[in-house]
PDB file of N, CA and C in Angstrom:
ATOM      1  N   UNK A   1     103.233  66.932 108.128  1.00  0.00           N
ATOM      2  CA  UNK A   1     102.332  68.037 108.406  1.00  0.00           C
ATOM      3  C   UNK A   1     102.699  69.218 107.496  1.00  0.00           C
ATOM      4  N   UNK A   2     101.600  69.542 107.224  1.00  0.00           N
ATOM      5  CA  UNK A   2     102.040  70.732 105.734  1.00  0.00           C
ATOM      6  C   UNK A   2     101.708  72.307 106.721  1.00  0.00           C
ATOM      7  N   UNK A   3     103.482  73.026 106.381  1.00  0.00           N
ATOM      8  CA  UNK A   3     103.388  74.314 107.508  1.00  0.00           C
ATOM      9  C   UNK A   3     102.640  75.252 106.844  1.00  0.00           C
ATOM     10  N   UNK A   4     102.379  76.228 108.037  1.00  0.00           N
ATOM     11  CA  UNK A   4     101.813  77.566 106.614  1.00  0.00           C
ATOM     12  C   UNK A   4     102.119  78.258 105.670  1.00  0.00           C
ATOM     13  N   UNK A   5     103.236  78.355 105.544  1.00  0.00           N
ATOM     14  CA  UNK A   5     103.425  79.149 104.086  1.00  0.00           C
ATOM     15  C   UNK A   5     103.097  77.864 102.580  1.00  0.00           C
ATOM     16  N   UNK A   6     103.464  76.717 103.505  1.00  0.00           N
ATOM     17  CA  UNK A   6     103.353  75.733 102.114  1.00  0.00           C
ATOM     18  C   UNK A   6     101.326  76.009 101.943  1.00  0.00           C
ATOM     19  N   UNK A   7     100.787  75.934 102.910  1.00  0.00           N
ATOM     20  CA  UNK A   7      98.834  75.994 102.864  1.00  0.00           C
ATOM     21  C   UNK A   7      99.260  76.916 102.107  1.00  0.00           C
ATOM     22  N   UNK A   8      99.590  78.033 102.426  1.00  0.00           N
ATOM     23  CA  UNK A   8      98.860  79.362 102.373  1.00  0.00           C
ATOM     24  C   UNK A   8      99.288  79.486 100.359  1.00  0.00           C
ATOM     25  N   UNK A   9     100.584  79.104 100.123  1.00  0.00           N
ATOM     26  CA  UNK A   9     101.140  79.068  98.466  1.00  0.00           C
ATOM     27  C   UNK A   9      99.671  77.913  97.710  1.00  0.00           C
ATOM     28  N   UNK A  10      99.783  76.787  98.333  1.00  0.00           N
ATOM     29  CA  UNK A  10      98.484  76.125  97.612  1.00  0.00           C
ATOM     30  C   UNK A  10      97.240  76.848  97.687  1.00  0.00           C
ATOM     31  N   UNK A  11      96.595  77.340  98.658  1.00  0.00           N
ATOM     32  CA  UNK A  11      95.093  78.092  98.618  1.00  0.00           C
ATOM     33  C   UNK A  11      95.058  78.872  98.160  1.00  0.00           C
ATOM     34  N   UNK A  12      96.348  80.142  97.811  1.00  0.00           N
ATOM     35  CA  UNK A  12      96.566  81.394  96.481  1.00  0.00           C
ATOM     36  C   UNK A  12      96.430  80.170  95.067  1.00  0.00           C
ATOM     37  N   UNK A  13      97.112  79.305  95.325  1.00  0.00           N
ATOM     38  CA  UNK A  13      97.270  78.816  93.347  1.00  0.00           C
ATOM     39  C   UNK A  13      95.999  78.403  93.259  1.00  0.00           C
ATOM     40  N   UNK A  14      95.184  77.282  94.094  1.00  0.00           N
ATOM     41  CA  UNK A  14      94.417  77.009  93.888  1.00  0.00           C
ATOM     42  C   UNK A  14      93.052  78.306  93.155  1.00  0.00           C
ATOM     43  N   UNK A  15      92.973  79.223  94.081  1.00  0.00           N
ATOM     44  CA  UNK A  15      92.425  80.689  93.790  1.00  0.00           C
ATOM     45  C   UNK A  15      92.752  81.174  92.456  1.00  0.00           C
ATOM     46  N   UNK A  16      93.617  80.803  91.297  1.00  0.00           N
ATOM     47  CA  UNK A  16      94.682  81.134  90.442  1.00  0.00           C
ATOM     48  C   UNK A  16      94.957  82.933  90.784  1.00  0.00           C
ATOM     49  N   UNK A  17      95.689  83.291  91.997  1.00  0.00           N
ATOM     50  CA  UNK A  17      96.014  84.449  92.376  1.00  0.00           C
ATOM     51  C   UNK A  17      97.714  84.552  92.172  1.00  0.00           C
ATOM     52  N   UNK A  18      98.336  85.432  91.863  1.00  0.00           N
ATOM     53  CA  UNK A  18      99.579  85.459  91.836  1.00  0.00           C
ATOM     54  C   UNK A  18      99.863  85.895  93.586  1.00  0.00           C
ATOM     55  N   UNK A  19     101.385  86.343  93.815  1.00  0.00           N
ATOM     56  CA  UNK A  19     101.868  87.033  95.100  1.00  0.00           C
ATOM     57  C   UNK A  19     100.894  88.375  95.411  1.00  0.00           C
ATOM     58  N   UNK A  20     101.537  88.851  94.243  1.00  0.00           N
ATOM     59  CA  UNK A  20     101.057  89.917  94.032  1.00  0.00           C
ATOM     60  C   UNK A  20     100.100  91.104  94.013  1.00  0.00           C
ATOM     61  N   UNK A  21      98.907  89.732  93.185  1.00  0.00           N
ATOM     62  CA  UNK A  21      97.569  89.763  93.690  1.00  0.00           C
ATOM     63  C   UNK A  21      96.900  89.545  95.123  1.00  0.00           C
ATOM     64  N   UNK A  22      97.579  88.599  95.459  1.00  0.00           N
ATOM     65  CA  UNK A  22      96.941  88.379  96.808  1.00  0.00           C
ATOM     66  C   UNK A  22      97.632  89.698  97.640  1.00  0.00           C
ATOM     67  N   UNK A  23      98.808  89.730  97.642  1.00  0.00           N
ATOM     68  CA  UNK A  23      99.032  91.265  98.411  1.00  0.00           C
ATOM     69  C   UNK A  23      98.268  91.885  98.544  1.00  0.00           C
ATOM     70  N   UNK A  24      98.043  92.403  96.731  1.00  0.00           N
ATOM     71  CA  UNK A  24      97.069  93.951  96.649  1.00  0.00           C
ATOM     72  C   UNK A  24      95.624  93.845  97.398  1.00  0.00           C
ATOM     73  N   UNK A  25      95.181  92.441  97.394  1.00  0.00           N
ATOM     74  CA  UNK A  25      93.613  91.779  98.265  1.00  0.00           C
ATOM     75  C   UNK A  25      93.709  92.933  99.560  1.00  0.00           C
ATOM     76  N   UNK A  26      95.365  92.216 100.358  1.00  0.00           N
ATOM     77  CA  UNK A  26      95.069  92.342 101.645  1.00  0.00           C
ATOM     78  C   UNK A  26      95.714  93.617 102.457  1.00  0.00           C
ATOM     79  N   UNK A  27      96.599  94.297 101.057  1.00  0.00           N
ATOM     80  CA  UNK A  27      97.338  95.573 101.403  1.00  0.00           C
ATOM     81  C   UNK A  27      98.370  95.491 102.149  1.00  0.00           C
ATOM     82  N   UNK A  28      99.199  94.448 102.050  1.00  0.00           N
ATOM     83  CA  UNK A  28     100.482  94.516 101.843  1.00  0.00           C
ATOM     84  C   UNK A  28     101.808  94.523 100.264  1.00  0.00           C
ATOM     85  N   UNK A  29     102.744  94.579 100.587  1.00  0.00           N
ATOM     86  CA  UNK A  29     103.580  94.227  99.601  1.00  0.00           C
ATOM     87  C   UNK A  29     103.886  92.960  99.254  1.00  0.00           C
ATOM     88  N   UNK A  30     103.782  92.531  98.008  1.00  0.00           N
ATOM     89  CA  UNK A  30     104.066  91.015  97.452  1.00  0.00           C
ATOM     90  C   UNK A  30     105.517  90.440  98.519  1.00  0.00           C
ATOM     91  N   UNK A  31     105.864  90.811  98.437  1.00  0.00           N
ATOM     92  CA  UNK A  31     107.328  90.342  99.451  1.00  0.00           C
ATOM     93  C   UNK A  31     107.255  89.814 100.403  1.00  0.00           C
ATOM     94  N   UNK A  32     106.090  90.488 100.961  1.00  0.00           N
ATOM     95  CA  UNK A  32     105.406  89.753 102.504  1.00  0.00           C
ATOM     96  C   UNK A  32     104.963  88.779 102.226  1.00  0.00           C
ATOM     97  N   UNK A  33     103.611  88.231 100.834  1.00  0.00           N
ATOM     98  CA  UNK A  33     103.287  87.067 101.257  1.00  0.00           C
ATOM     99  C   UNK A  33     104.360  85.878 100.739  1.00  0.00           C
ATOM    100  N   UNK A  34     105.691  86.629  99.961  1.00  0.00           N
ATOM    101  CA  UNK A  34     106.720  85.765 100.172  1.00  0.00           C
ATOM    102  C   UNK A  34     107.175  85.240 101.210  1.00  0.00           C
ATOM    103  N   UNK A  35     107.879  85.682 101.931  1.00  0.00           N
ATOM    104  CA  UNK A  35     108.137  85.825 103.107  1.00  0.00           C
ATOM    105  C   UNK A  35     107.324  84.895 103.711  1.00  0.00           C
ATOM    106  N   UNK A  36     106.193  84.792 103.643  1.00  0.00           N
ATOM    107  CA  UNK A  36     105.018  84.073 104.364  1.00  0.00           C
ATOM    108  C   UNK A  36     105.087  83.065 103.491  1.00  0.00           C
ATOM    109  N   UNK A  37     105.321  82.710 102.524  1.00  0.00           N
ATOM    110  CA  UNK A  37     105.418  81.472 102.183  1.00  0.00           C
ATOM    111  C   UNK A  37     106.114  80.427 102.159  1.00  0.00           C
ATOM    112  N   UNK A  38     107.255  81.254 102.374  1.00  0.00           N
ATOM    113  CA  UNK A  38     109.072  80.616 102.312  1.00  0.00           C
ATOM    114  C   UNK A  38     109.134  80.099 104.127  1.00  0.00           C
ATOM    115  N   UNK A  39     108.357  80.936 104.901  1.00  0.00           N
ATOM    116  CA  UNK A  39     108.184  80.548 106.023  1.00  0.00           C
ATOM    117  C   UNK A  39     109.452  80.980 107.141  1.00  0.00           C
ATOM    118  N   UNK A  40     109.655  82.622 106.322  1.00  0.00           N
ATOM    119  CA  UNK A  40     110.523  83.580 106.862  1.00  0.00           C
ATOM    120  C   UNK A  40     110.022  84.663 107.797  1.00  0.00           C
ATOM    121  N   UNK A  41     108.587  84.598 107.665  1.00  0.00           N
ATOM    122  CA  UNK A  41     107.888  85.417 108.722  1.00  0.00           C
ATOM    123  C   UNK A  41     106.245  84.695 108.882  1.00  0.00           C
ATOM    124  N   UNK A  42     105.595  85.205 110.116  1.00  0.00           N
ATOM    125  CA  UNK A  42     104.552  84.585 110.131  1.00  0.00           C
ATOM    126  C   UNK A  42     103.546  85.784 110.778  1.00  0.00           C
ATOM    127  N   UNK A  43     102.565  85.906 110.041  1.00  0.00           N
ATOM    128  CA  UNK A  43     101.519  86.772 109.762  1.00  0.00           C
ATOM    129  C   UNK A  43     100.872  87.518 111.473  1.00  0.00           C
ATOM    130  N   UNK A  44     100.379  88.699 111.055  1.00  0.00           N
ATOM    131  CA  UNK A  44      99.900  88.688 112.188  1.00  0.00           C
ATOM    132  C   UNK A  44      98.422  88.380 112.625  1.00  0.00           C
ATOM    133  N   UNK A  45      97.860  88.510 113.570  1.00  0.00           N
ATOM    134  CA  UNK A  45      96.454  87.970 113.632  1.00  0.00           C
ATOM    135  C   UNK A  45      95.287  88.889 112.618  1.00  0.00           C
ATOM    136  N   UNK A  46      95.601  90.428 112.433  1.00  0.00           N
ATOM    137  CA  UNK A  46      95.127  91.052 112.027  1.00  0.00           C
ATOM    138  C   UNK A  46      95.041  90.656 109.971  1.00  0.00           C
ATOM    139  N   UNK A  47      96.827  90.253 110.024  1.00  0.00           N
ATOM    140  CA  UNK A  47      96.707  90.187 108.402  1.00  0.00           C
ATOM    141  C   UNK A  47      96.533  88.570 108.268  1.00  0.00           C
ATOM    142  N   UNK A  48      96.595  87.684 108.922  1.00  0.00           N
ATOM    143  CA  UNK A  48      95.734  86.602 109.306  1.00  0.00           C
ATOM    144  C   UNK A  48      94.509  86.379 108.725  1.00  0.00           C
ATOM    145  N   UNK A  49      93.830  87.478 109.570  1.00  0.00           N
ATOM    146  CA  UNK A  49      92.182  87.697 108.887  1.00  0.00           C
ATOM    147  C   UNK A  49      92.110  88.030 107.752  1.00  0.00           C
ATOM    148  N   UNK A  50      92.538  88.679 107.228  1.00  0.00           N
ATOM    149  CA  UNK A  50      92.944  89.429 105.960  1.00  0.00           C
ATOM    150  C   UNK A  50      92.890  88.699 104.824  1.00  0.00           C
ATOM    151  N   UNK A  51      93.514  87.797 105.355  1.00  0.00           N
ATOM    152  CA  UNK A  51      94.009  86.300 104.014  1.00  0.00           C
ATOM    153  C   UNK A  51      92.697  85.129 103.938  1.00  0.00           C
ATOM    154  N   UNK A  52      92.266  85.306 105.056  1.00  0.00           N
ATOM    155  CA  UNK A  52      91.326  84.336 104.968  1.00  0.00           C
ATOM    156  C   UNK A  52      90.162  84.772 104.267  1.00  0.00           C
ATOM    157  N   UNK A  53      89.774  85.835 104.563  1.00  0.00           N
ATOM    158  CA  UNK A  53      88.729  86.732 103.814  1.00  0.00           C
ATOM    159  C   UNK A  53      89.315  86.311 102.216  1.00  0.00           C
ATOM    160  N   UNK A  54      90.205  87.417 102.260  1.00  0.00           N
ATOM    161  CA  UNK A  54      90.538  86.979 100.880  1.00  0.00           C
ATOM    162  C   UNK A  54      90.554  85.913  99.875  1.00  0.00           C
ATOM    163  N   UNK A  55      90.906  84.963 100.979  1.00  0.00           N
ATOM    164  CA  UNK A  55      91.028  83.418  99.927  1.00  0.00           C
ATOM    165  C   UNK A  55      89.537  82.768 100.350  1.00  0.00           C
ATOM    166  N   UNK A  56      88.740  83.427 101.083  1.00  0.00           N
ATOM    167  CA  UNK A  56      87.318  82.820 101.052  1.00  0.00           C
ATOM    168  C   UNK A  56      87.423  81.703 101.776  1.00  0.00           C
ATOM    169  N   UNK A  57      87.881  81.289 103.188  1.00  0.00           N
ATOM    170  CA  UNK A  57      88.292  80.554 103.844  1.00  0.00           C
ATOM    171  C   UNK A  57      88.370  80.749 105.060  1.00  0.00           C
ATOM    172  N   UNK A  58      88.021  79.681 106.140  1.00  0.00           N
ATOM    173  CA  UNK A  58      87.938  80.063 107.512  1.00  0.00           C
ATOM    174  C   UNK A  58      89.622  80.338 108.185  1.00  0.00           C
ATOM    175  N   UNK A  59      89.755  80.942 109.255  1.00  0.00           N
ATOM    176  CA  UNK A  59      91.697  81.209 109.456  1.00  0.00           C
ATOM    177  C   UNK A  59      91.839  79.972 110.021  1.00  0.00           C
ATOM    178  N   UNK A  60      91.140  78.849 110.466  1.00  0.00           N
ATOM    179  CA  UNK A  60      90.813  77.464 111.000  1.00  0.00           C
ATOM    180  C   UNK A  60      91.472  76.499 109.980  1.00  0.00           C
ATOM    181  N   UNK A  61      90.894  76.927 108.992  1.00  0.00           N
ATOM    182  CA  UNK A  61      91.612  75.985 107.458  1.00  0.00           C
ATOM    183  C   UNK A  61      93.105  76.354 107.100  1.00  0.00           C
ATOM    184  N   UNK A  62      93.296  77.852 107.221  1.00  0.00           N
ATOM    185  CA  UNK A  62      94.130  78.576 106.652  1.00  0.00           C
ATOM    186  C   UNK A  62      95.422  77.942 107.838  1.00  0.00           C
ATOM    187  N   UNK A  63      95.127  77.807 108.784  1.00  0.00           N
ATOM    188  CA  UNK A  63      96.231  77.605 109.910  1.00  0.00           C
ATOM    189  C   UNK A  63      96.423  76.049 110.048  1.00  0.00           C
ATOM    190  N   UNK A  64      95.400  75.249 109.547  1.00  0.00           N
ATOM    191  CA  UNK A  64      94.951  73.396 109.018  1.00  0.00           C
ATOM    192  C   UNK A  64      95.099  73.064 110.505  1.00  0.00           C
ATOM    193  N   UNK A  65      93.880  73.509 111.290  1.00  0.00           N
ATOM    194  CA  UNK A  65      93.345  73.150 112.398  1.00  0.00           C
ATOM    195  C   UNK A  65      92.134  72.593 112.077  1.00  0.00           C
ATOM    196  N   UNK A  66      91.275  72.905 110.891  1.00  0.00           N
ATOM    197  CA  UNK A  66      90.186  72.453 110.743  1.00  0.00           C
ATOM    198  C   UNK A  66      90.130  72.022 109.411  1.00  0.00           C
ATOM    199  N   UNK A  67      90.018  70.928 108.643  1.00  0.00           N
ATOM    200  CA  UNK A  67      90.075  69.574 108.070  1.00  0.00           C
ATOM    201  C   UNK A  67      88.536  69.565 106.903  1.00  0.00           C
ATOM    202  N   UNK A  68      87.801  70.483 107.748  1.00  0.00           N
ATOM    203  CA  UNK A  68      86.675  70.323 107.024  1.00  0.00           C
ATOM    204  C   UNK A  68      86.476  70.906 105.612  1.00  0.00           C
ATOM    205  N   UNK A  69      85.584  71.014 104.606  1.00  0.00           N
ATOM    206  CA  UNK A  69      85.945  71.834 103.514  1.00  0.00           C
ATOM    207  C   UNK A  69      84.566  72.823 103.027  1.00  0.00           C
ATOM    208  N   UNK A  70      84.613  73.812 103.067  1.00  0.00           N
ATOM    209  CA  UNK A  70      83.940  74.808 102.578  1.00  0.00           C
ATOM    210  C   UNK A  70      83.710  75.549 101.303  1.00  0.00           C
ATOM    211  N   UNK A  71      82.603  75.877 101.328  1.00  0.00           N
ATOM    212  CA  UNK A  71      82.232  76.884 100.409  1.00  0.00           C
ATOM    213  C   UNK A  71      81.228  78.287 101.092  1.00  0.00           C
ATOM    214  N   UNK A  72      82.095  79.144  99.952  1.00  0.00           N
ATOM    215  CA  UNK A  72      81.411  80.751 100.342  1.00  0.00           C
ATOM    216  C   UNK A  72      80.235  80.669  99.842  1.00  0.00           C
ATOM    217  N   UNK A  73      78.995  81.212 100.817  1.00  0.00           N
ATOM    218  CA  UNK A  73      77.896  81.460  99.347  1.00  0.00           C
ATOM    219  C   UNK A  73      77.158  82.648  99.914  1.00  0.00           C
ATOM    220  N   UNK A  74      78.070  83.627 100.323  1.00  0.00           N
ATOM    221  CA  UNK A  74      77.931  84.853 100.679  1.00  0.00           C
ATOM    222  C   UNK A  74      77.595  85.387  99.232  1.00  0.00           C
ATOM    223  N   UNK A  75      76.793  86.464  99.195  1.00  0.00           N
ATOM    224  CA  UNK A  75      76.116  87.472  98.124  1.00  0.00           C
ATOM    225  C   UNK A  75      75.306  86.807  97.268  1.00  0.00           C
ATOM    226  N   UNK A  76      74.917  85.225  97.703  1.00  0.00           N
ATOM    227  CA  UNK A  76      74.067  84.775  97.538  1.00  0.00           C
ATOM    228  C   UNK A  76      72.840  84.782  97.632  1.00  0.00           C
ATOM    229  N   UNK A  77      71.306  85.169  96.878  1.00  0.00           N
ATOM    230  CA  UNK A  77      70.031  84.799  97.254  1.00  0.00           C
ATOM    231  C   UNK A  77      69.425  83.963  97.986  1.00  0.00           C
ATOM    232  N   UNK A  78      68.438  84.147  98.635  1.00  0.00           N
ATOM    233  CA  UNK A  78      67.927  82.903  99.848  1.00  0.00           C
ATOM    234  C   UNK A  78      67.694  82.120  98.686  1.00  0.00           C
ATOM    235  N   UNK A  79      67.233  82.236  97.794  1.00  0.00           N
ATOM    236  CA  UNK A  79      66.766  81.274  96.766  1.00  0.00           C
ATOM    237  C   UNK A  79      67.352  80.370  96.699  1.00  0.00           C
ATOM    238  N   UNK A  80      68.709  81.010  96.119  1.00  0.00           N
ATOM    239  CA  UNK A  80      69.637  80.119  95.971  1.00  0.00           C
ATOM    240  C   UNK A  80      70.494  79.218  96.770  1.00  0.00           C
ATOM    241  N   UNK A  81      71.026  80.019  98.186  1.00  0.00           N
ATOM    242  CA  UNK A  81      71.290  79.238  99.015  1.00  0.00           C
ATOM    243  C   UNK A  81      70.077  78.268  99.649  1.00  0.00           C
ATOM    244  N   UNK A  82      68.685  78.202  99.633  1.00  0.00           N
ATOM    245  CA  UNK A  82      68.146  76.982  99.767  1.00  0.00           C
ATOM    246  C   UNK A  82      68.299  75.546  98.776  1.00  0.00           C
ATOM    247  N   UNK A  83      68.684  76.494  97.195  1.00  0.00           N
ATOM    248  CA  UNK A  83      69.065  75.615  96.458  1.00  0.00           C
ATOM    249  C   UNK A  83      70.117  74.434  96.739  1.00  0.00           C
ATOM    250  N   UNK A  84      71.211  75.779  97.336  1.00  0.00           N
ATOM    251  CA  UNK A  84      72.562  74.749  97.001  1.00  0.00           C
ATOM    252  C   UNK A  84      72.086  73.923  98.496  1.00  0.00           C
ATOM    253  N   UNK A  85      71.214  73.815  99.266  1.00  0.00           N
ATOM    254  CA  UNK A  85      71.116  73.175 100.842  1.00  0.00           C
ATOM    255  C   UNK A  85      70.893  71.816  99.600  1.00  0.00           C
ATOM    256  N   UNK A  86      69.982  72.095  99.074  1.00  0.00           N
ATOM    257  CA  UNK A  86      68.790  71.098  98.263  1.00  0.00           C
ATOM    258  C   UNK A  86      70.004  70.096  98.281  1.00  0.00           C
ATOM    259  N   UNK A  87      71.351  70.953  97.253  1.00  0.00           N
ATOM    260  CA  UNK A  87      71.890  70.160  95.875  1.00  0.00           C
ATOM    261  C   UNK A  87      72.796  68.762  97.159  1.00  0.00           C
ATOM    262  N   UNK A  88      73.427  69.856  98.195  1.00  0.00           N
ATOM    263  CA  UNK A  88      74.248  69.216  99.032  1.00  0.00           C
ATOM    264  C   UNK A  88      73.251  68.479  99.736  1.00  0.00           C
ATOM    265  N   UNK A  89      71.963  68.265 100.304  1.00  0.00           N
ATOM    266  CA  UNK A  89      71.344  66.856 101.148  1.00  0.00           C
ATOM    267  C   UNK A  89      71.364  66.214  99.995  1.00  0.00           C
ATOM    268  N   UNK A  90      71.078  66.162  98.932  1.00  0.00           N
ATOM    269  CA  UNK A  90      70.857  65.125  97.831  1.00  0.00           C
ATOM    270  C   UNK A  90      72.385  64.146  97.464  1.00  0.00           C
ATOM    271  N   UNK A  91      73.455  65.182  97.091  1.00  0.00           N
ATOM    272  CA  UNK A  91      74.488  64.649  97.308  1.00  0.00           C
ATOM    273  C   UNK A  91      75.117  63.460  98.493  1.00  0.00           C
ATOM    274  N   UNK A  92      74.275  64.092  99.829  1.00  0.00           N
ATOM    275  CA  UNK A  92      74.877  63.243 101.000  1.00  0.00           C
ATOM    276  C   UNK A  92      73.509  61.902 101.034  1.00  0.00           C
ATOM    277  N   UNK A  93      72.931  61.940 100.252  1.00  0.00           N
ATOM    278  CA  UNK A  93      71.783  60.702 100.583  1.00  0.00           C
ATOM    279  C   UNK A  93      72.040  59.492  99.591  1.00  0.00           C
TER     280      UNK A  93
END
């Protein structure tokens, strides 16, 4: 079972975000999401949310309670999000 700081180090790289960066996202100090990765402290519900926003991800995924896989398509056009409905039924048929 993969704990959270190991998720949380893959869903920053994956993002190509440094510590650092992701800190400055969520307004803490890089140290913390060390800390949070090394699995020396564990987040609170508030900076929880924080991270998930940030990494564009439900806190469901972020905590790997939920398995499923997503995409943001927030600031998206209806246009377009009818598009991508289109692209994904076509994909699943």
């Amino acid at each position: 079972m993969v704990e959270f700081g190991e998720r949380l180090r893959q869903l920053r790289k994956e993002r190509h975000l440094t510590q650092k960066e992701l800190a400055s996202l969520i307004g803490v100090k890089h140290s913390v999401i060390s800390f949070y990765e090394v699995g020396d402290r564990t987040p609170s519900l508030e900076v929880l949310i924080k991270l998930s926003k940030a990494l564009h991800i439900s806190t469901d995924k972020l905590l790997g309670i939920d398995k499923s896989e997503t995409v943001s398509i927030s600031g998206l056009s209806e246009k377009d999000k009818q598009y991508i409905q289109y692209l994904v039924d076509r994909l699943r048929s």
